[in-house]
C-alpha atoms as a PDB file:
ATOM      1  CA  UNK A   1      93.641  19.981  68.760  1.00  0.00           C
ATOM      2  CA  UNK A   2      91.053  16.987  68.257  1.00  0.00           C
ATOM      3  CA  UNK A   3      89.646  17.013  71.748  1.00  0.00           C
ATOM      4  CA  UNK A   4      89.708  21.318  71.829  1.00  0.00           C
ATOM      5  CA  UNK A   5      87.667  20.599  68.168  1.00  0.00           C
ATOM      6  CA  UNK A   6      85.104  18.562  69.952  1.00  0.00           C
ATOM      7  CA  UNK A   7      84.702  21.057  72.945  1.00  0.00           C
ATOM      8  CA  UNK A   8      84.043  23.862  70.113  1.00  0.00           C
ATOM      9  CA  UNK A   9      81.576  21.705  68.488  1.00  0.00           C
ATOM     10  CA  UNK A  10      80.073  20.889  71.016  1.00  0.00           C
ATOM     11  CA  UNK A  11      79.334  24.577  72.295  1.00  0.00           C
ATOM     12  CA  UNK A  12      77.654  25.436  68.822  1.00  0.00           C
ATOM     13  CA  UNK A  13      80.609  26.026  66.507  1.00  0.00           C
ATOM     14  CA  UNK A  14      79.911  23.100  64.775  1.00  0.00           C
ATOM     15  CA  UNK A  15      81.868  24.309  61.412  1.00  0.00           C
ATOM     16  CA  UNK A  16      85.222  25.103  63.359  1.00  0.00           C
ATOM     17  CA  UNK A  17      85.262  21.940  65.568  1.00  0.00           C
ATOM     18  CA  UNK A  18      85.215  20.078  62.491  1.00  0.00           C
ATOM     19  CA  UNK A  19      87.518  21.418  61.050  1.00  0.00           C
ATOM     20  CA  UNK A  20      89.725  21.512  64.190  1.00  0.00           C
ATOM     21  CA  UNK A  21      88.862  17.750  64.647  1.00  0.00           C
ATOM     22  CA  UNK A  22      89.488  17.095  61.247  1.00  0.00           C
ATOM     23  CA  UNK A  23      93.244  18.826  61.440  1.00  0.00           C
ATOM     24  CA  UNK A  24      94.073  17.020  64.374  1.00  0.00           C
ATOM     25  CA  UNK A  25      93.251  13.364  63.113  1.00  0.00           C
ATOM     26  CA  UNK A  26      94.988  14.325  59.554  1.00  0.00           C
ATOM     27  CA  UNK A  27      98.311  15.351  62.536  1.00  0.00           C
ATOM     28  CA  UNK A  28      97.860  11.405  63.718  1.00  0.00           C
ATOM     29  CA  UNK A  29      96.741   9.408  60.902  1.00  0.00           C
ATOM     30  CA  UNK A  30      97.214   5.762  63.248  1.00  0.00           C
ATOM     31  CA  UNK A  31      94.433   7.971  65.846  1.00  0.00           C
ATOM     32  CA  UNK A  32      91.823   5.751  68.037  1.00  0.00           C
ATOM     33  CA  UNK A  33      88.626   5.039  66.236  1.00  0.00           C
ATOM     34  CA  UNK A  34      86.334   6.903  68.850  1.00  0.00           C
ATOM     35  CA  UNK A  35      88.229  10.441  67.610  1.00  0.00           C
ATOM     36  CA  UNK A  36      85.260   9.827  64.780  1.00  0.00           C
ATOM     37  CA  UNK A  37      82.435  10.629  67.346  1.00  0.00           C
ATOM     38  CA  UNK A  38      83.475  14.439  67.552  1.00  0.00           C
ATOM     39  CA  UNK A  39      83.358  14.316  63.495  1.00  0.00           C
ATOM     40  CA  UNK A  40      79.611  12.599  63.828  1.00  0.00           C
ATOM     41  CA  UNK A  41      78.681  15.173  66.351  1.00  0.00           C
ATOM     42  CA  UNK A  42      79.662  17.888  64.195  1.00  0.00           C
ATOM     43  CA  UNK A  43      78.757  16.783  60.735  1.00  0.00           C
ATOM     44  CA  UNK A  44      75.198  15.553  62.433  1.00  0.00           C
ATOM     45  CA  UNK A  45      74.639  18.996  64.216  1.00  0.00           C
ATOM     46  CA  UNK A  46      74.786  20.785  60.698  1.00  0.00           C
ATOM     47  CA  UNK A  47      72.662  18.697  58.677  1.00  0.00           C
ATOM     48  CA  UNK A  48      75.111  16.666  56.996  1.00  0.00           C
ATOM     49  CA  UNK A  49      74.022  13.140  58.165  1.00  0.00           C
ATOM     50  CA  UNK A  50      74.783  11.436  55.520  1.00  0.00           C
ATOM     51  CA  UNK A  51      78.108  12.275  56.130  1.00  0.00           C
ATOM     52  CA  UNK A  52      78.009  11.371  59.893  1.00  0.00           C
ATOM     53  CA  UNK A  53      76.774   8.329  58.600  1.00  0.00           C
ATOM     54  CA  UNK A  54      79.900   7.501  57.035  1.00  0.00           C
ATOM     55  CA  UNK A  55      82.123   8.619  60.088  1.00  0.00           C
ATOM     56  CA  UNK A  56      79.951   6.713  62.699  1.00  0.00           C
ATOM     57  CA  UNK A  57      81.155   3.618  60.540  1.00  0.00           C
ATOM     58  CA  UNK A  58      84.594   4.370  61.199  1.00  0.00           C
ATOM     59  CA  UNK A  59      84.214   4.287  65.042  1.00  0.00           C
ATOM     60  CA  UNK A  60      83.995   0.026  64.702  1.00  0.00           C
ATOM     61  CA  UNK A  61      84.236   0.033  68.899  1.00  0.00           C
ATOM     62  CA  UNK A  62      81.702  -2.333  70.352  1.00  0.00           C
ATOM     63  CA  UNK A  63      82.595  -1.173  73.569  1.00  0.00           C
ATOM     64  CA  UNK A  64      82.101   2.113  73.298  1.00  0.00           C
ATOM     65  CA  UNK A  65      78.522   2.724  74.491  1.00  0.00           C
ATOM     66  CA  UNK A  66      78.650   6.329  73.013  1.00  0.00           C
ATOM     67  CA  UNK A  67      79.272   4.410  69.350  1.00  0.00           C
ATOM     68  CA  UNK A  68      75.625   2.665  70.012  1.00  0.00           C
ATOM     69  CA  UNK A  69      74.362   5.820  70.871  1.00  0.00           C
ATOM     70  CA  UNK A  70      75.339   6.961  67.701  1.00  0.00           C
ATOM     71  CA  UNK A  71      74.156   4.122  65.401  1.00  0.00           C
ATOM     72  CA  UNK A  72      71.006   4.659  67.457  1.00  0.00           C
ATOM     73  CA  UNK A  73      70.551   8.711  66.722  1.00  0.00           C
ATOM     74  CA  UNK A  74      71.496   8.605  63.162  1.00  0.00           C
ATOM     75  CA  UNK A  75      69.293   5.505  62.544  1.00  0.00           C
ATOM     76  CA  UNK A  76      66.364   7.190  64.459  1.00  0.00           C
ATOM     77  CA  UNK A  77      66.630   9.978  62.354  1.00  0.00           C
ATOM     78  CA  UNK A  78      66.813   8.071  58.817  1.00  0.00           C
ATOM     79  CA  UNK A  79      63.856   5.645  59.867  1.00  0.00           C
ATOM     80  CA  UNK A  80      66.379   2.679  59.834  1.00  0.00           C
ATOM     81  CA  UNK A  81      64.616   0.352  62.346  1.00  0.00           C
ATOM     82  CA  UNK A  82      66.827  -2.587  61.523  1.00  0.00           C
ATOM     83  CA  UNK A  83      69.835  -0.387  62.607  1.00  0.00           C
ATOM     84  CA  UNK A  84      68.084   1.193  65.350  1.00  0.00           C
ATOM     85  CA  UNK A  85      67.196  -2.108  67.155  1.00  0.00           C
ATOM     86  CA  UNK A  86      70.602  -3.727  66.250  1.00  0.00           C
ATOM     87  CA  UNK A  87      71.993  -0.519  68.435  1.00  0.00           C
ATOM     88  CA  UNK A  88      69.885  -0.324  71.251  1.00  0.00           C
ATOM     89  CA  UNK A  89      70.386  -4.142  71.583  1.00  0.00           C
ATOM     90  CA  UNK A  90      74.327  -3.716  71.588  1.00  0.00           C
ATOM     91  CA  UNK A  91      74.198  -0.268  73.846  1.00  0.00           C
ATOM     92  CA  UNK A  92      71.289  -2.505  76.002  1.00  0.00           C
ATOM     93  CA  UNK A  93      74.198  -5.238  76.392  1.00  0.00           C
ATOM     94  CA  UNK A  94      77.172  -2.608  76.957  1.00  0.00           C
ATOM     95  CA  UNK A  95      75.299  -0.289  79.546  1.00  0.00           C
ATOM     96  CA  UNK A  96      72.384  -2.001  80.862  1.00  0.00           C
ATOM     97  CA  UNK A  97      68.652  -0.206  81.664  1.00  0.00           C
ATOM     98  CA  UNK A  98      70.311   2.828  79.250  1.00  0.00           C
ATOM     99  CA  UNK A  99      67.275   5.455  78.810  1.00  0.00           C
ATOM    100  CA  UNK A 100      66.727   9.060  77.775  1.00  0.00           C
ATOM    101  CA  UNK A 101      67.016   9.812  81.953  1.00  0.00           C
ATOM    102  CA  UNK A 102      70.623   8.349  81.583  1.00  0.00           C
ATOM    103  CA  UNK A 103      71.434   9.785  78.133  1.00  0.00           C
ATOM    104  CA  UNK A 104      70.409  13.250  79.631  1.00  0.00           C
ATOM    105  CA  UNK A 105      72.871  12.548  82.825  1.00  0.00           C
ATOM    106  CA  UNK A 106      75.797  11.226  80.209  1.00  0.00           C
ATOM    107  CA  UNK A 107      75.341  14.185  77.709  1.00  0.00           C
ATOM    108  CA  UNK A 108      75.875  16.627  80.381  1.00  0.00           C
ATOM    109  CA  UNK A 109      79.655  15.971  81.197  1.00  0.00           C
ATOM    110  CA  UNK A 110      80.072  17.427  77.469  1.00  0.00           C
ATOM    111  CA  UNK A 111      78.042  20.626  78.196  1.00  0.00           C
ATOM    112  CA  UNK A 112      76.496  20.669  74.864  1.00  0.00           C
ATOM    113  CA  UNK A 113      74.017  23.294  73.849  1.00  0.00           C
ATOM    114  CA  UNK A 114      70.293  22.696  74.352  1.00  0.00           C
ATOM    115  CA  UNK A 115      69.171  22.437  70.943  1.00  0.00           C
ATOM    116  CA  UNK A 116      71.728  19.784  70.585  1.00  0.00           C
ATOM    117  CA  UNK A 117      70.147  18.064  73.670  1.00  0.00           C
ATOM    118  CA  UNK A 118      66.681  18.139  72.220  1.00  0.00           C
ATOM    119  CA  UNK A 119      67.261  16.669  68.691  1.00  0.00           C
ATOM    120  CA  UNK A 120      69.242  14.034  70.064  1.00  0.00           C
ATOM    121  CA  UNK A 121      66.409  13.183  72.356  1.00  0.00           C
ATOM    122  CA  UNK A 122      64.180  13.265  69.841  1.00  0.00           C
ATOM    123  CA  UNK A 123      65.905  10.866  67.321  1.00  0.00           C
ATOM    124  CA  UNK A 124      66.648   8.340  70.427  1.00  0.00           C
ATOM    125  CA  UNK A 125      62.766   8.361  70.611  1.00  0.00           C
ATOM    126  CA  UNK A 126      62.386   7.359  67.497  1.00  0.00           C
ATOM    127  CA  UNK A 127      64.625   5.034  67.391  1.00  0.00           C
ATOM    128  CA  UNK A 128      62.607   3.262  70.397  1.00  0.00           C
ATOM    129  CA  UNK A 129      65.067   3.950  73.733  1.00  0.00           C
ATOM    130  CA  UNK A 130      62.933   3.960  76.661  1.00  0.00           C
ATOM    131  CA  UNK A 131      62.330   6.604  78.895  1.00  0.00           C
ATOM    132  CA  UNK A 132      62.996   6.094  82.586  1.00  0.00           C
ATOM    133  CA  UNK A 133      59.533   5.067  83.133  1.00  0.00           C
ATOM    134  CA  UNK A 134      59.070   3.141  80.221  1.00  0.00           C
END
């Protein structure tokens, strides 16, 4: 339910993927920290960052590069530049010579929509992640 939830968000139906995400973590309340990324996606995608704030802190996996990504986006976004460094240093250390090339090539398993694609993009940015020719 989680996972079908994520796939809905991340096709554009941000407000039933949430809700589907939501239902299936409430089904398995012991459920692996990452299930929070779908949440972020979701809450981000509609607005509500400061609630995607609060569920990126409940991923706690430093070896998830996806949670750096994260940090990163929501950071960019809020002008944090303490957080943003402190996650492009950890996602730097997890998947070396990461860039917008290779968020664009890691974003695309998901098939997320465009606009999705673009604000990301634009948030990494500011947050200070190189481009490939950077």
């Amino acid at each position: 339910m989680r996972y079908a939830g994520v796939l809905m968000a991340f096709s554009g139906d941000y407000e039933r993927g949430l809700e589907l995400i939501e239902k299936g973590m409430a089904r398995n309340p012991h459920h692996p920290g990452w299930w929070h990324l779908g949440s972020v996606s979701a809450l981000w995608s509609t607005g509500r960052n400061a609630e995607a704030l609060i569920a990126v802190r409940k991923v706690d996996q430093p070896d998830n590069f996806w949670w750096h990504i994260w940090r990163a986006i929501l950071a960019g976004e809020t002008e944090d530049f303490d957080t943003t460094a402190a996650a492009l240093a950890d996602l730097e250390r997890l998947y070396p010579g990461f860039t917008i090339s290779t968020y664009h090539d890691e974003i695309a398993y998901w098939h997320v929509t465009p606009d999705f694609v673009e604000r990301a993009v634009m948030a990494l940015r500011a947050a200070g992640m190189p481009n490939l020719t950077d």
